[in-house]
C-alpha atoms as a PDB file:
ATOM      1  CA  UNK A   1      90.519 109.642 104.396  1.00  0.00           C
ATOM      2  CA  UNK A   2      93.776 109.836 103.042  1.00  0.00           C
ATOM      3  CA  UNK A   3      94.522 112.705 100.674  1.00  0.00           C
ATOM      4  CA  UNK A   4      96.056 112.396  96.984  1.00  0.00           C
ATOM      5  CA  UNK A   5      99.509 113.781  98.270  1.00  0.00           C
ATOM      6  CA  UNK A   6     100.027 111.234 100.866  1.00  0.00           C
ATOM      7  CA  UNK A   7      98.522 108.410  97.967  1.00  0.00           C
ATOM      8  CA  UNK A   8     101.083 109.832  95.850  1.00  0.00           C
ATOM      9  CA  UNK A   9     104.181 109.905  98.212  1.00  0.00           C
ATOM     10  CA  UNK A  10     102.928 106.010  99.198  1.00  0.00           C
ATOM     11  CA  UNK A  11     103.125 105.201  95.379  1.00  0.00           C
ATOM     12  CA  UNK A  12     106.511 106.794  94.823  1.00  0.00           C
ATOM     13  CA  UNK A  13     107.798 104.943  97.860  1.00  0.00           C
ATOM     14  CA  UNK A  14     106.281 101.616  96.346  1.00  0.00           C
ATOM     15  CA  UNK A  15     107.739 102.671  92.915  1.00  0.00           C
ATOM     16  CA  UNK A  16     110.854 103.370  93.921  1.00  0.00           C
ATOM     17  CA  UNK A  17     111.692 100.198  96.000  1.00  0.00           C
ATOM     18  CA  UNK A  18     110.150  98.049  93.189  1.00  0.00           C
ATOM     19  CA  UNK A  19     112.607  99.843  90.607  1.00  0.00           C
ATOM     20  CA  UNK A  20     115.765  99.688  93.051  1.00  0.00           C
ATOM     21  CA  UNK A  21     115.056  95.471  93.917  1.00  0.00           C
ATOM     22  CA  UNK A  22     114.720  95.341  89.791  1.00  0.00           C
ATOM     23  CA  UNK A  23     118.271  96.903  89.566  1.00  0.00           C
ATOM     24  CA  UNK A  24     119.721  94.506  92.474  1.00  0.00           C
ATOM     25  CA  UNK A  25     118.428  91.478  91.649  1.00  0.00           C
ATOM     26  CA  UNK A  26     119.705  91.973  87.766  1.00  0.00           C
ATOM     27  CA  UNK A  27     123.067  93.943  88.511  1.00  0.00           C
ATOM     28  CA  UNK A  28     124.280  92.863  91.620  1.00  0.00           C
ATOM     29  CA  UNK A  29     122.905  89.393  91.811  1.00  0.00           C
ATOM     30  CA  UNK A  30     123.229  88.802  88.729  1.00  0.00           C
ATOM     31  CA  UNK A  31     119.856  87.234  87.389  1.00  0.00           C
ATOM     32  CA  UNK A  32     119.144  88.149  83.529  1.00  0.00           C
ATOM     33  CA  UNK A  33     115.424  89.026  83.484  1.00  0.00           C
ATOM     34  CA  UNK A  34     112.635  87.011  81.364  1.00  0.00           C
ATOM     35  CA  UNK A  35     110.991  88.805  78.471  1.00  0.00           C
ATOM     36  CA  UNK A  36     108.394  89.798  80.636  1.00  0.00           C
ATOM     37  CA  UNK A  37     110.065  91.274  83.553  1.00  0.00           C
ATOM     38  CA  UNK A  38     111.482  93.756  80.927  1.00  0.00           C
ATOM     39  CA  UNK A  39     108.347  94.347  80.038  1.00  0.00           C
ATOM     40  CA  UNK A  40     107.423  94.964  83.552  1.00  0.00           C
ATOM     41  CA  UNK A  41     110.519  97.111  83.997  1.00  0.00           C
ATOM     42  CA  UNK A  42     109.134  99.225  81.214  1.00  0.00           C
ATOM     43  CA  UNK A  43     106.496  99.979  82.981  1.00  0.00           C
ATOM     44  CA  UNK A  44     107.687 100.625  86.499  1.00  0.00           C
ATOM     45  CA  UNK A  45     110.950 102.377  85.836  1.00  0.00           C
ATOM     46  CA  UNK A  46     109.748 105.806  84.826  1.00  0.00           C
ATOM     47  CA  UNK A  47     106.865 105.429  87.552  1.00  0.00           C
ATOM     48  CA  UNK A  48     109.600 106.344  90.158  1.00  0.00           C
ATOM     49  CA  UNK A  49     110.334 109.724  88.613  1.00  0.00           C
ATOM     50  CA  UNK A  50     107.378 110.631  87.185  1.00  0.00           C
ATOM     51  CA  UNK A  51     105.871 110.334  90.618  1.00  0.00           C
ATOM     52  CA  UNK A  52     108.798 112.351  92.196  1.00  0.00           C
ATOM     53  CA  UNK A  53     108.477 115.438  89.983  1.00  0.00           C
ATOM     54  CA  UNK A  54     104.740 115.631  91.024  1.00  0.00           C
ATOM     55  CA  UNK A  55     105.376 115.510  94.433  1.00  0.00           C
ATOM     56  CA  UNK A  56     107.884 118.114  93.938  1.00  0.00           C
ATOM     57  CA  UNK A  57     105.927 120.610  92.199  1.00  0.00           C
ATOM     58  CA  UNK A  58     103.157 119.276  94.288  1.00  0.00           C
ATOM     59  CA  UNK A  59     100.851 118.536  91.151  1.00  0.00           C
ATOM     60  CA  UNK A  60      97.679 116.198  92.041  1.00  0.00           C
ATOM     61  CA  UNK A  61      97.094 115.012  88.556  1.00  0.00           C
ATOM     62  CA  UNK A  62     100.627 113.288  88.840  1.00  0.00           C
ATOM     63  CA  UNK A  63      98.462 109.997  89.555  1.00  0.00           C
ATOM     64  CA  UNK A  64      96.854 110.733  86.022  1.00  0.00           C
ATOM     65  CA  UNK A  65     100.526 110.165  84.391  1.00  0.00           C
ATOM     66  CA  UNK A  66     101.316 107.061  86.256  1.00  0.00           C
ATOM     67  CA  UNK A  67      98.101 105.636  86.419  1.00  0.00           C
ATOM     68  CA  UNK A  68      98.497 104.192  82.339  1.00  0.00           C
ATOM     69  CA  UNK A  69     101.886 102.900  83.273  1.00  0.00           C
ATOM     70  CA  UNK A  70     101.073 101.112  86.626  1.00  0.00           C
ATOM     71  CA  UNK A  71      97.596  99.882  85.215  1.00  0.00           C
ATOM     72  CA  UNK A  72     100.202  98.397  82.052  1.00  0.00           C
ATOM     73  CA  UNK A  73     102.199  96.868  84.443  1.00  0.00           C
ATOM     74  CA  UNK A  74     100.010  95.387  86.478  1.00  0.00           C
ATOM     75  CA  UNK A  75      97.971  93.058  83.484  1.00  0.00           C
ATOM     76  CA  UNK A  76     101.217  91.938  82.457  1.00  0.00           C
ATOM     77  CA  UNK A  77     102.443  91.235  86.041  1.00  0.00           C
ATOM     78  CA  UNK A  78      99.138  89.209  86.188  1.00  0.00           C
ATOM     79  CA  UNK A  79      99.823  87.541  82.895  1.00  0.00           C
ATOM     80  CA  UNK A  80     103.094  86.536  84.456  1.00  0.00           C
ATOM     81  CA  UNK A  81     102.208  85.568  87.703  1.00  0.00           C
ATOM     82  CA  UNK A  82      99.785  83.376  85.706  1.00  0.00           C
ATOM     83  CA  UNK A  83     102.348  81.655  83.526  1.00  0.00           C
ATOM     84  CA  UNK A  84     104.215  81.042  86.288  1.00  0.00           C
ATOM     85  CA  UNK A  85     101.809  79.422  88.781  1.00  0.00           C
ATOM     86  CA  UNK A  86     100.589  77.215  85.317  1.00  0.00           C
ATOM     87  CA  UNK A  87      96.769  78.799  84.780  1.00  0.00           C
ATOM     88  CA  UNK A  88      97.810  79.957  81.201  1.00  0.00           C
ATOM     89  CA  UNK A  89      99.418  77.251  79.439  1.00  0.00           C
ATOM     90  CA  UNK A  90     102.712  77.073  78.167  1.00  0.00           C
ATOM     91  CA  UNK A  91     101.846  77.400  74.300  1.00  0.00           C
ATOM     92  CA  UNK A  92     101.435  81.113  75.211  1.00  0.00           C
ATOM     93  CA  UNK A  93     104.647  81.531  76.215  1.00  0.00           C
ATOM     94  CA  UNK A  94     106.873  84.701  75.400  1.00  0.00           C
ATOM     95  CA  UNK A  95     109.856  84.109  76.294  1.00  0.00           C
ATOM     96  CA  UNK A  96     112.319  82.969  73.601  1.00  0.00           C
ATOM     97  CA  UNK A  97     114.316  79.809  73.643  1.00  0.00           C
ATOM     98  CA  UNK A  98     117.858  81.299  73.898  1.00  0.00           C
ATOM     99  CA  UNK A  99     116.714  83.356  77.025  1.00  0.00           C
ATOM    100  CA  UNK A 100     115.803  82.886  80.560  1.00  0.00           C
ATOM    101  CA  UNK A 101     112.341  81.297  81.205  1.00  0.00           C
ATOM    102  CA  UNK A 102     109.554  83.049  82.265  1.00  0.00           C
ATOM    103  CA  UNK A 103     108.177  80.003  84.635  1.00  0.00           C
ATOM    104  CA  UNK A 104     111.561  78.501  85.877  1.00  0.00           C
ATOM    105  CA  UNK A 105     111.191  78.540  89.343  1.00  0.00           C
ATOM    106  CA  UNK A 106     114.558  78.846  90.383  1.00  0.00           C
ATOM    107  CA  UNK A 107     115.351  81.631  87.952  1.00  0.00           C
ATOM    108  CA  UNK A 108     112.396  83.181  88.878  1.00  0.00           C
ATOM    109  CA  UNK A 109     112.357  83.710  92.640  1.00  0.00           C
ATOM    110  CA  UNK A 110     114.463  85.752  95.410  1.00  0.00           C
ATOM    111  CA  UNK A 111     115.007  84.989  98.573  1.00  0.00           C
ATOM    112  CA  UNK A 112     112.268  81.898  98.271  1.00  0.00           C
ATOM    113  CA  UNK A 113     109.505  84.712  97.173  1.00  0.00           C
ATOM    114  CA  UNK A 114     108.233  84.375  93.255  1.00  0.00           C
ATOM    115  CA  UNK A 115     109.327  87.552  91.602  1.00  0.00           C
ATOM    116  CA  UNK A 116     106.597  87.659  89.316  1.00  0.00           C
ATOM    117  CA  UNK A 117     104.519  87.556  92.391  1.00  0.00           C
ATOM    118  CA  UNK A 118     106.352  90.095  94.073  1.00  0.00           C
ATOM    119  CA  UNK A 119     106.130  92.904  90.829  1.00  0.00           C
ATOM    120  CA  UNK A 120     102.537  92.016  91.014  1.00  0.00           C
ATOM    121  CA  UNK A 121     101.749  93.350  94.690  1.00  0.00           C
ATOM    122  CA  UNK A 122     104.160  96.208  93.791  1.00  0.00           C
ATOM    123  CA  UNK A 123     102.121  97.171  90.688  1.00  0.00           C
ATOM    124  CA  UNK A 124      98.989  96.908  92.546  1.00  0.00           C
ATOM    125  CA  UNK A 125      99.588  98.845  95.327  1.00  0.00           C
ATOM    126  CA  UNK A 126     100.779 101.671  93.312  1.00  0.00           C
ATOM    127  CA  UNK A 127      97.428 101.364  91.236  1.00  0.00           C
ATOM    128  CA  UNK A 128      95.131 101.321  94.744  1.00  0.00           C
ATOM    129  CA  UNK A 129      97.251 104.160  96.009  1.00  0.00           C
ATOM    130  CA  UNK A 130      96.535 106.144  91.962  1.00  0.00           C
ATOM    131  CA  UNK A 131      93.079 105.456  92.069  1.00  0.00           C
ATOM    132  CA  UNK A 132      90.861 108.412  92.777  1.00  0.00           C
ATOM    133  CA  UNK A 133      89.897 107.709  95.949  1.00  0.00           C
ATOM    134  CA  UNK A 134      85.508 106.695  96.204  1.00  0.00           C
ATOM    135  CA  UNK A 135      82.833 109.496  96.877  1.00  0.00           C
ATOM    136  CA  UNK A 136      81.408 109.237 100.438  1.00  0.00           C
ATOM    137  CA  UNK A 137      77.639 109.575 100.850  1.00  0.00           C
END
């Protein structure tokens, strides 16, 4: 089995891409992000260092921290993956009428891969790799 420190290095790694494609796709590309990819950016930016400074002082409870944030993250990644692919319906929408949609799918993809899509593997694997890991009989 895999120990917490390894689980923890994983999540940083998965935290830390996530939070790096956030900042290229919005500064470099250009894209202005939906009401709830900022939402999602609340939650995943301080994953990255939170997750860092418990690997460096090589504290195990780190995954307690970032646990709340990636668990946050990852129902409203689900709530947006679900607006987008049309199982919630539109009269739940967030997103305000002088910004970018939430559902556009040309807005809302990079590289021909749904963003919403993509922040919800991100936030999931961070959660499986937080997760205390299952007793063995």
């Amino acid at each position: 089995m895999v120990d917490i420190n390894t689980r923890q290095t994983f999540a940083f790694l998965v935290a830390l891409l996530a939070t790096l494609s956030a900042l290229f796709i919005g500064e470099v590309l250009g894209q202005t992000p939906c009401t709830l990819c900022w939402y999602q950016r609340i939650a995943m930016f301080p994953l990255a260092p939170v997750l860092a400074v418990a690997l460096w002082i090589d504290d195990p409870r780190g995954r307690l921290y970032a646990l709340p944030l990636a668990a946050t993250g990852l129902v409203i990644a689900a709530w947006h993956s679900g607006l987008y692919v049309g199982w919630i319906p539109e009269p739940v929408l967030p997103c305000t009428a002088n910004g970018p949609s939430c559902t556009d799918r040309a807005g809302q993809s990079i590289l021909g891969l749904p963003i919403p899509f993509l922040s919800l593997a991100a936030f999931a694997a961070i959660t499986l790799f937080l997760l205390p890991k299952g007793r063995s009989a």
